[in-house]
C-alpha atoms as a PDB file:
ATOM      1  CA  UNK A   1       0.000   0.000   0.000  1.00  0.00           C
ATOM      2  CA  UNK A   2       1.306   3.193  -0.498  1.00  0.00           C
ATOM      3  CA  UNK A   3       2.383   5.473   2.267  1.00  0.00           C
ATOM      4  CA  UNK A   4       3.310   9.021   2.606  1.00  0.00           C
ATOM      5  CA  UNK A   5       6.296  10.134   4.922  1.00  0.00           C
ATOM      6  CA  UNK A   6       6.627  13.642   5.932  1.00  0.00           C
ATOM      7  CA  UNK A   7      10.599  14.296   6.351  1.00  0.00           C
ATOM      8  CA  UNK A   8      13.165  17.230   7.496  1.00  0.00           C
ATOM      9  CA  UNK A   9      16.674  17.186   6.021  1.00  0.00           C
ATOM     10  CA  UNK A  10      19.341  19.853   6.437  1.00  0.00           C
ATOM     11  CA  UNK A  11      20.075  22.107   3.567  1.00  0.00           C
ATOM     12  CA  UNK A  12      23.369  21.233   3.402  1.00  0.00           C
ATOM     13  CA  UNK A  13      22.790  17.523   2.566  1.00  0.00           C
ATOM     14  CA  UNK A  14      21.312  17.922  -1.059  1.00  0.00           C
ATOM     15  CA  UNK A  15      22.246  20.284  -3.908  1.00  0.00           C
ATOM     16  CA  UNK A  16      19.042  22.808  -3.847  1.00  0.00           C
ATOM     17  CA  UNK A  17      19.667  23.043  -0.140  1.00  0.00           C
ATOM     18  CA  UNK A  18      22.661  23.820  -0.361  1.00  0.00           C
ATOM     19  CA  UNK A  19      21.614  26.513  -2.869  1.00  0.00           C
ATOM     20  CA  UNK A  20      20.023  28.319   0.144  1.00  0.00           C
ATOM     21  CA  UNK A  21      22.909  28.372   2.736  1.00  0.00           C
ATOM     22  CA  UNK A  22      23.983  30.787   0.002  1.00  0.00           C
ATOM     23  CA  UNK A  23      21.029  33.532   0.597  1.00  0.00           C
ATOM     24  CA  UNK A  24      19.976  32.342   4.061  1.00  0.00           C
ATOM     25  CA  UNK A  25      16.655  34.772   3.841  1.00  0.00           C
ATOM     26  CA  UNK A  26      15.352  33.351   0.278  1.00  0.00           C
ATOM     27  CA  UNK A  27      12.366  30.444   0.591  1.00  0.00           C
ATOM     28  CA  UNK A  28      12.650  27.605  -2.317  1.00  0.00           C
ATOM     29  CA  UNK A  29       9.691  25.892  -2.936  1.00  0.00           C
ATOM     30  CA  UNK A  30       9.775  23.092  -5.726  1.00  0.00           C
ATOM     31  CA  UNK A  31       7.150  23.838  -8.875  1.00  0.00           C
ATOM     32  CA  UNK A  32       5.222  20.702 -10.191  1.00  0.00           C
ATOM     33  CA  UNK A  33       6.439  20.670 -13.587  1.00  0.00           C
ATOM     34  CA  UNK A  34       7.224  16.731 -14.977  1.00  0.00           C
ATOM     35  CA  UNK A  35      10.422  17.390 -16.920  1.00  0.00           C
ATOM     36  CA  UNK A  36      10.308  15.163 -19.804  1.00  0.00           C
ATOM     37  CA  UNK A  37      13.885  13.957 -19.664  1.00  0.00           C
ATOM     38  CA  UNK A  38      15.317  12.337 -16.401  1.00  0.00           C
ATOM     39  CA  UNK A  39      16.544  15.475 -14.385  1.00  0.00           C
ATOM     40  CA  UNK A  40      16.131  15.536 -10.888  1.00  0.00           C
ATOM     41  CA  UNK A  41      13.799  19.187  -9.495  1.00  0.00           C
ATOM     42  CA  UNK A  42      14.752  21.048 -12.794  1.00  0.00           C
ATOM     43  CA  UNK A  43      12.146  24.009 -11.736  1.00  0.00           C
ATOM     44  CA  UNK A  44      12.337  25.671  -8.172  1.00  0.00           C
ATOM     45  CA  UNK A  45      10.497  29.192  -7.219  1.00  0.00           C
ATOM     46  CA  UNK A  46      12.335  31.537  -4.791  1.00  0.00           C
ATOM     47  CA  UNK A  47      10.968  34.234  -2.601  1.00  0.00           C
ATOM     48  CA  UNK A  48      12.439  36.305  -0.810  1.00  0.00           C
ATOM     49  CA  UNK A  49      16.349  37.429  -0.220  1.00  0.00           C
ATOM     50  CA  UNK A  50      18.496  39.417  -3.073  1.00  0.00           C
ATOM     51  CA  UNK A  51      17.923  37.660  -6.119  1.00  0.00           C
ATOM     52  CA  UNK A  52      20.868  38.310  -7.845  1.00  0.00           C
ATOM     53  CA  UNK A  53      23.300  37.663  -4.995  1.00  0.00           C
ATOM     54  CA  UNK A  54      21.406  34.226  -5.086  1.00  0.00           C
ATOM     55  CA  UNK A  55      22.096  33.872  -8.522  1.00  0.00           C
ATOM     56  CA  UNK A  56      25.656  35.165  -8.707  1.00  0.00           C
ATOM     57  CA  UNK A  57      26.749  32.840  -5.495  1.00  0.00           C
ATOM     58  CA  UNK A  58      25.181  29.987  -7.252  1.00  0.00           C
ATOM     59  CA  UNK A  59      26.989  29.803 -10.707  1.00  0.00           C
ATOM     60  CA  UNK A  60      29.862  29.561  -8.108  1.00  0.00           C
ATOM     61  CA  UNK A  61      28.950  26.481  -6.597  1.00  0.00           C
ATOM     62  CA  UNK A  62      30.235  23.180  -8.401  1.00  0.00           C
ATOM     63  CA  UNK A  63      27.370  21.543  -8.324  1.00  0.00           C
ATOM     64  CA  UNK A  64      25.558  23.773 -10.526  1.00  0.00           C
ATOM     65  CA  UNK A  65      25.866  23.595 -13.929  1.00  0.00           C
ATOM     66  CA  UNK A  66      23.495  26.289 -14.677  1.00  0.00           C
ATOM     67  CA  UNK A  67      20.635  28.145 -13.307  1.00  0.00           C
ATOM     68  CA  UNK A  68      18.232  30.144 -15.627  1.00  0.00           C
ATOM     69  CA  UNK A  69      15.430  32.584 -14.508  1.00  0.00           C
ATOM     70  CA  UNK A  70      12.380  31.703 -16.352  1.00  0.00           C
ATOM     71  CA  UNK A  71       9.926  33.706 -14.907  1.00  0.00           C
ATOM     72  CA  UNK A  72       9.850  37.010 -12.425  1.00  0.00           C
ATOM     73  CA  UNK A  73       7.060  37.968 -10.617  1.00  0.00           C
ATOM     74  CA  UNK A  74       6.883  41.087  -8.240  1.00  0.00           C
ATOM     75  CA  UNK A  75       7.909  38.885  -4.956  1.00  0.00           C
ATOM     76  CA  UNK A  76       9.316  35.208  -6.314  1.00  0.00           C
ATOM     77  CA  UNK A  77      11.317  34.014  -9.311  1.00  0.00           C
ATOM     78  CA  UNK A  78      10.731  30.889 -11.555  1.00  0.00           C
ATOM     79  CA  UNK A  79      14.334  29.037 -12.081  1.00  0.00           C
ATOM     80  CA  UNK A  80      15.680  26.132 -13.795  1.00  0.00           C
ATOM     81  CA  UNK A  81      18.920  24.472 -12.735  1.00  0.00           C
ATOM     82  CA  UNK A  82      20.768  21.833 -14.352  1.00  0.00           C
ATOM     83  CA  UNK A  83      22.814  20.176 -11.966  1.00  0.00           C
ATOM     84  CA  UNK A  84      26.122  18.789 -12.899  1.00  0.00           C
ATOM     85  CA  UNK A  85      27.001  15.533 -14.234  1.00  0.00           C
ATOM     86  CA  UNK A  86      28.836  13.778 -10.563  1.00  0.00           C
ATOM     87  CA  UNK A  87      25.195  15.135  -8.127  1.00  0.00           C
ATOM     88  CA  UNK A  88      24.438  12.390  -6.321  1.00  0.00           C
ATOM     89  CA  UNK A  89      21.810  13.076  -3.375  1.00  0.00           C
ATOM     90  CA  UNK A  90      19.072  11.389  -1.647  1.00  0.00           C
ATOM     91  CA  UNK A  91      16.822  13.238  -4.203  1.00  0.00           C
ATOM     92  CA  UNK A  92      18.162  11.103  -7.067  1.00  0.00           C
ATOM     93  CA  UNK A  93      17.649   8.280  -4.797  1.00  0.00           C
ATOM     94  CA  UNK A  94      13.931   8.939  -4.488  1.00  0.00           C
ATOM     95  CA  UNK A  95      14.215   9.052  -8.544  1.00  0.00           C
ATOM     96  CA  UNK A  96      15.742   5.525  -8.282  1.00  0.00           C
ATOM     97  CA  UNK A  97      13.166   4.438  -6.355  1.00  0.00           C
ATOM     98  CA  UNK A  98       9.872   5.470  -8.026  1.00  0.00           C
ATOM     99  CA  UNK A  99       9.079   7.891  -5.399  1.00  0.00           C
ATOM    100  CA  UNK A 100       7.144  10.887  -5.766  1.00  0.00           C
ATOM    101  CA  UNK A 101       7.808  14.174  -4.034  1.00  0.00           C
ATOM    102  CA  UNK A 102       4.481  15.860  -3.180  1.00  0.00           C
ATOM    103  CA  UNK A 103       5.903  18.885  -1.950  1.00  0.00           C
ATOM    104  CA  UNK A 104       9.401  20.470  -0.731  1.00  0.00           C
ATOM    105  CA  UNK A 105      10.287  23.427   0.247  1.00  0.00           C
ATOM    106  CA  UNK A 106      12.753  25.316   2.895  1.00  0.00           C
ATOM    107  CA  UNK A 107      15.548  27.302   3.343  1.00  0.00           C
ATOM    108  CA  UNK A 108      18.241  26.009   6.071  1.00  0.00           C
ATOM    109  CA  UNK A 109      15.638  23.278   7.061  1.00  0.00           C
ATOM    110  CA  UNK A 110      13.853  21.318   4.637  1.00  0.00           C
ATOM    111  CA  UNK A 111      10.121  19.976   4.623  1.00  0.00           C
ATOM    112  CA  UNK A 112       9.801  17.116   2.161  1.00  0.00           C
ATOM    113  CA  UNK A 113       6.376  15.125   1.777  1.00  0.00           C
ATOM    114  CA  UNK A 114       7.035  11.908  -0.213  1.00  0.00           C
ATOM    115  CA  UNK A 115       4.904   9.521  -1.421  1.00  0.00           C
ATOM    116  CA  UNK A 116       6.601   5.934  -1.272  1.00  0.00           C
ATOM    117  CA  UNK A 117       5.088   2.584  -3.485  1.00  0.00           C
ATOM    118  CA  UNK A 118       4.894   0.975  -0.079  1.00  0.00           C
ATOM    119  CA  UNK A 119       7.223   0.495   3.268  1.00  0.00           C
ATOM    120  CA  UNK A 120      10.081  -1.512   1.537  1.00  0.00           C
ATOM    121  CA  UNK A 121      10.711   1.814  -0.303  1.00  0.00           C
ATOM    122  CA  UNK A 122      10.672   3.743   2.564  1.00  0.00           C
ATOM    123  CA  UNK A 123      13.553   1.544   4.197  1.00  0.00           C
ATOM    124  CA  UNK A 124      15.395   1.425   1.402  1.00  0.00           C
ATOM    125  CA  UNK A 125      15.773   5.543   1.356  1.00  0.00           C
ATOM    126  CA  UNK A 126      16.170   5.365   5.576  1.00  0.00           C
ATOM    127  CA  UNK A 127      18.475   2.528   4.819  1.00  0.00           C
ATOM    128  CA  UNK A 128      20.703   4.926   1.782  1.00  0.00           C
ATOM    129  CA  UNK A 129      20.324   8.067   3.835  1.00  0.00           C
ATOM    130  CA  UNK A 130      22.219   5.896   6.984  1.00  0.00           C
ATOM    131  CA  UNK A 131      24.778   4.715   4.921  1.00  0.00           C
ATOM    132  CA  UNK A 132      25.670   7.889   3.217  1.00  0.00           C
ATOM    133  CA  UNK A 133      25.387   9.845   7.001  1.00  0.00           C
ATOM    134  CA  UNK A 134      22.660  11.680   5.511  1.00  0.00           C
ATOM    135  CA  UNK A 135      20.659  12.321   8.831  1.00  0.00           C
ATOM    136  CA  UNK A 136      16.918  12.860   8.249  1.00  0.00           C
ATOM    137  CA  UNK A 137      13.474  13.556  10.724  1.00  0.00           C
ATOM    138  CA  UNK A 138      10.704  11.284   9.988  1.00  0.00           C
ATOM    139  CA  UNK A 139       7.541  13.941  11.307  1.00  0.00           C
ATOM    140  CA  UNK A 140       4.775  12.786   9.798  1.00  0.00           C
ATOM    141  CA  UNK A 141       3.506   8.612   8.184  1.00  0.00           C
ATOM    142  CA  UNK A 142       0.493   7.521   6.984  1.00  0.00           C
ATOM    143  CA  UNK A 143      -1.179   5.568   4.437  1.00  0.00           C
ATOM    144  CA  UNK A 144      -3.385   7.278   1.541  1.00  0.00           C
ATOM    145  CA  UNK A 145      -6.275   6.043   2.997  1.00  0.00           C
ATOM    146  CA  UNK A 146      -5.307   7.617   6.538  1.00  0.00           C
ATOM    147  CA  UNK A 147      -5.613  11.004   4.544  1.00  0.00           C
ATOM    148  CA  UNK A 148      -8.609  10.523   3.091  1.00  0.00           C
ATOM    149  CA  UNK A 149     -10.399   9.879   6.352  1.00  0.00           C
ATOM    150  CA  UNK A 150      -9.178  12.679   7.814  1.00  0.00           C
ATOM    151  CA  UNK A 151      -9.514  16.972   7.709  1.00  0.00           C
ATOM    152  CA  UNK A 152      -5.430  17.379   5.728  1.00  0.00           C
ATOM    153  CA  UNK A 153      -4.045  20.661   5.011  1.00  0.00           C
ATOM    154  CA  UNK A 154      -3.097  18.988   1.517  1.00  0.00           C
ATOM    155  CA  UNK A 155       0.645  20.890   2.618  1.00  0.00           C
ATOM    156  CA  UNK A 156      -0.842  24.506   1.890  1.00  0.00           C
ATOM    157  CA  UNK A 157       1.135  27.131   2.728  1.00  0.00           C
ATOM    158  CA  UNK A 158      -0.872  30.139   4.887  1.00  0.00           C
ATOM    159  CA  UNK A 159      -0.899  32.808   1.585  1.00  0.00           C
ATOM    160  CA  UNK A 160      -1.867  29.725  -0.576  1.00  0.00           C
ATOM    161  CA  UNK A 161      -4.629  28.956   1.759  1.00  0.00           C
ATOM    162  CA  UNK A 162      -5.501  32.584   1.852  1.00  0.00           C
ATOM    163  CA  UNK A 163      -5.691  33.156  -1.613  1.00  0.00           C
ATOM    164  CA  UNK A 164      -8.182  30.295  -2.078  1.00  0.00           C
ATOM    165  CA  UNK A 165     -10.193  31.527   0.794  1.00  0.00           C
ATOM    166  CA  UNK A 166     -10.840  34.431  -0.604  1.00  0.00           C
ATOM    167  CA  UNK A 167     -11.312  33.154  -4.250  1.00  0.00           C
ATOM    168  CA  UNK A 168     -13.753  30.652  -2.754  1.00  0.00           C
ATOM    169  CA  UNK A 169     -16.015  33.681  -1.117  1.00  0.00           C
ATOM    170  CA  UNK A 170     -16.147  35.766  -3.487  1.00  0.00           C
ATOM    171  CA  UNK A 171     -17.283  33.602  -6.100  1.00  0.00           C
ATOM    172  CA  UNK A 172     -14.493  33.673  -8.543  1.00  0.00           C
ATOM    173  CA  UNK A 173     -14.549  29.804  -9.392  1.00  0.00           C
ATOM    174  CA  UNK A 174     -18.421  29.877  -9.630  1.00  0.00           C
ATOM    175  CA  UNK A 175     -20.023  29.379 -13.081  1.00  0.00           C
ATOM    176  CA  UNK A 176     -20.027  32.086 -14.042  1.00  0.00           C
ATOM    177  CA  UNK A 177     -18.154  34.032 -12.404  1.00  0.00           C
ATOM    178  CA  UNK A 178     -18.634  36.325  -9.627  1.00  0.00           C
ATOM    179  CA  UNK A 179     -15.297  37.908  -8.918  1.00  0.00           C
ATOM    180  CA  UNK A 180     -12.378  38.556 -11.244  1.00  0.00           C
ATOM    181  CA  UNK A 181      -8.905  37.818 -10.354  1.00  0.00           C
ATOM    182  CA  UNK A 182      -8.721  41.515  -9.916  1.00  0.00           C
ATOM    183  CA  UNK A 183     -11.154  41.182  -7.515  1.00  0.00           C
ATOM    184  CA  UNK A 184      -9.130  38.910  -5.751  1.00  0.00           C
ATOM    185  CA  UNK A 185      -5.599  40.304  -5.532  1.00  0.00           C
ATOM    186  CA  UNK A 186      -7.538  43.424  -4.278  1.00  0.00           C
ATOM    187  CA  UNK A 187      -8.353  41.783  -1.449  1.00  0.00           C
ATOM    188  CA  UNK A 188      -4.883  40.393  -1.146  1.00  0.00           C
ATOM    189  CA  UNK A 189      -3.067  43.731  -2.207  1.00  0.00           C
ATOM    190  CA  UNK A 190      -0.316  41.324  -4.390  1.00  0.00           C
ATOM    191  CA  UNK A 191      -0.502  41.819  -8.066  1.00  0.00           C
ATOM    192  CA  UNK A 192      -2.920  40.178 -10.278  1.00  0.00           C
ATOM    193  CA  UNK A 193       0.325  37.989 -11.915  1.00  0.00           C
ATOM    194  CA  UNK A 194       1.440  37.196  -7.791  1.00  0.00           C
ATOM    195  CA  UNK A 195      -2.146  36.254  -7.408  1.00  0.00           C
ATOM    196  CA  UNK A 196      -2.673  34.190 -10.363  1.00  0.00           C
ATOM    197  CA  UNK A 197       0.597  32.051  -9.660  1.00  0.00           C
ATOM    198  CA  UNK A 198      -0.225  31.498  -5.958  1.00  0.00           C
ATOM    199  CA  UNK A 199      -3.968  30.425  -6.421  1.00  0.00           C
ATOM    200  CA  UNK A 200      -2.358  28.120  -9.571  1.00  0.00           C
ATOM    201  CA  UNK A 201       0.462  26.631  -7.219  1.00  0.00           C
ATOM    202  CA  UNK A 202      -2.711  25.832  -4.387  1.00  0.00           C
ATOM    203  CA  UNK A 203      -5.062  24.055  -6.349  1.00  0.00           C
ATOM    204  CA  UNK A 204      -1.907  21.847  -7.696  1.00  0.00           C
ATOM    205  CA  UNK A 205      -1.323  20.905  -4.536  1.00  0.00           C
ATOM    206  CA  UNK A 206      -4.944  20.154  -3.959  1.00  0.00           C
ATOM    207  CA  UNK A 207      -5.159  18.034  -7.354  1.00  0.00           C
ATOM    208  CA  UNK A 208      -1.948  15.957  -6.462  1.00  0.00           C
ATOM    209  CA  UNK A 209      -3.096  14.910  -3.183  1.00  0.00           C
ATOM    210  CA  UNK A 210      -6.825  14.400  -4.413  1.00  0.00           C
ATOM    211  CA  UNK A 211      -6.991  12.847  -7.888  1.00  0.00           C
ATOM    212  CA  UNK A 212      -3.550  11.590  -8.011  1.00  0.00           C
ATOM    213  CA  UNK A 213      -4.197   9.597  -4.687  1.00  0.00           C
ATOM    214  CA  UNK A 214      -6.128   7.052  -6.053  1.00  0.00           C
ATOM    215  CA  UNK A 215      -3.892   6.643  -9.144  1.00  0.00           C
ATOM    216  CA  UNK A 216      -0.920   5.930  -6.129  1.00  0.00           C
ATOM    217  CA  UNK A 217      -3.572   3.374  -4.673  1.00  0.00           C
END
């Protein structure tokens, strides 16, 4: 059966964590975009922090082959990185093993919600994280039917969860319509583009961990 495992690993044992010991105020919060070659989180957003010190300090570091802005919004910036050839990490690992990662994000701690095939998976990561001295919190386990029989913050962030709120009451995903999404960001006082992307990245989240669960059962 599969199982979800809510983790905490230091920044400093993967490559995008290490990414922000270099601008210890940014946030990086993975986007879920399914790359259609092998690479391991291609596409990260970052908030907060001085963007360009981020981006100068990173070209620096070894393990980064190259990181390309793709998107700038008034308060967070759309990147893709391509690691270099020798990254190993526990993130590759999860590759190996058919994981999935619902949702990461941190700066110099990192939350990472996983969804595992079943609990032979799960000790074989504990198992290569031991071996490799990769220490690691287990927080949160549970099975997908444990989730669906329970009230689950489906990993929303507070402005995510805010956003929708407020898109919820004022009608803006009734048919038709009964709010623009100028409406909205009013309410939020973010931009119309800021709102957009935050009330896209929530009901993501909500779609992975509602229709996707059963394809995982």
């Amino acid at each position: 059966m599969a199982i979800i495992a809510e983790v905490t690993i230091a920044s400093d044992a993967f490559p995008l964590g290490q990414l922000t010991l270099e601008e210890p105020g940014m946030r990086i919060e993975l986007e879920r975009v399914v790359p259609t070659d092998d690479t391991v989180i291609p596409f990260f957003w970052a908030q907060g922090g001085d963007f360009e010190a981020f981006e100068r300090r990173a070209g620096e570091l070894e393990s980064v082959d190259r990181l390309t802005v793709l998107d700038r919004l008034d308060d967070a910036v759309l990147y893709r990185v391509t690691w270099g050839e020798d990254v190993v990490s526990f993130v590759s690992v999860i590759a190996d093993l058919g994981a999935t990662i619902l949702e990461a994000h941190g700066n110099h701690k990192w939350l990472f919600r996983l969804r595992f095939r079943d609990h032979g998976d799960l000790s074989a990561f504990s198992s290569w994280c031991a071996e490799n001295e990769v220490p690691f919190e287990l927080r949160r386990l549970h099975s997908l039917a444990d989730v669906q029989g329970q009230s689950y913050d489906f990993g929303l962030t507070d402005e995510q969860r805010e956003a929708l709120e407020i898109a919820v009451r004022l009608g803006y995903y009734k048919v038709p319509k009964r709010a623009t999404l100028a409406d909205v960001s009013a309410k939020l006082d973010i931009s119309e583009q800021a709102t957009g992307e935050r009330l896209r990245r929530a009901m993501d989240k909500l779609a992975n961990v509602v229709v996707l669960a059963d394809e995982a059962a």
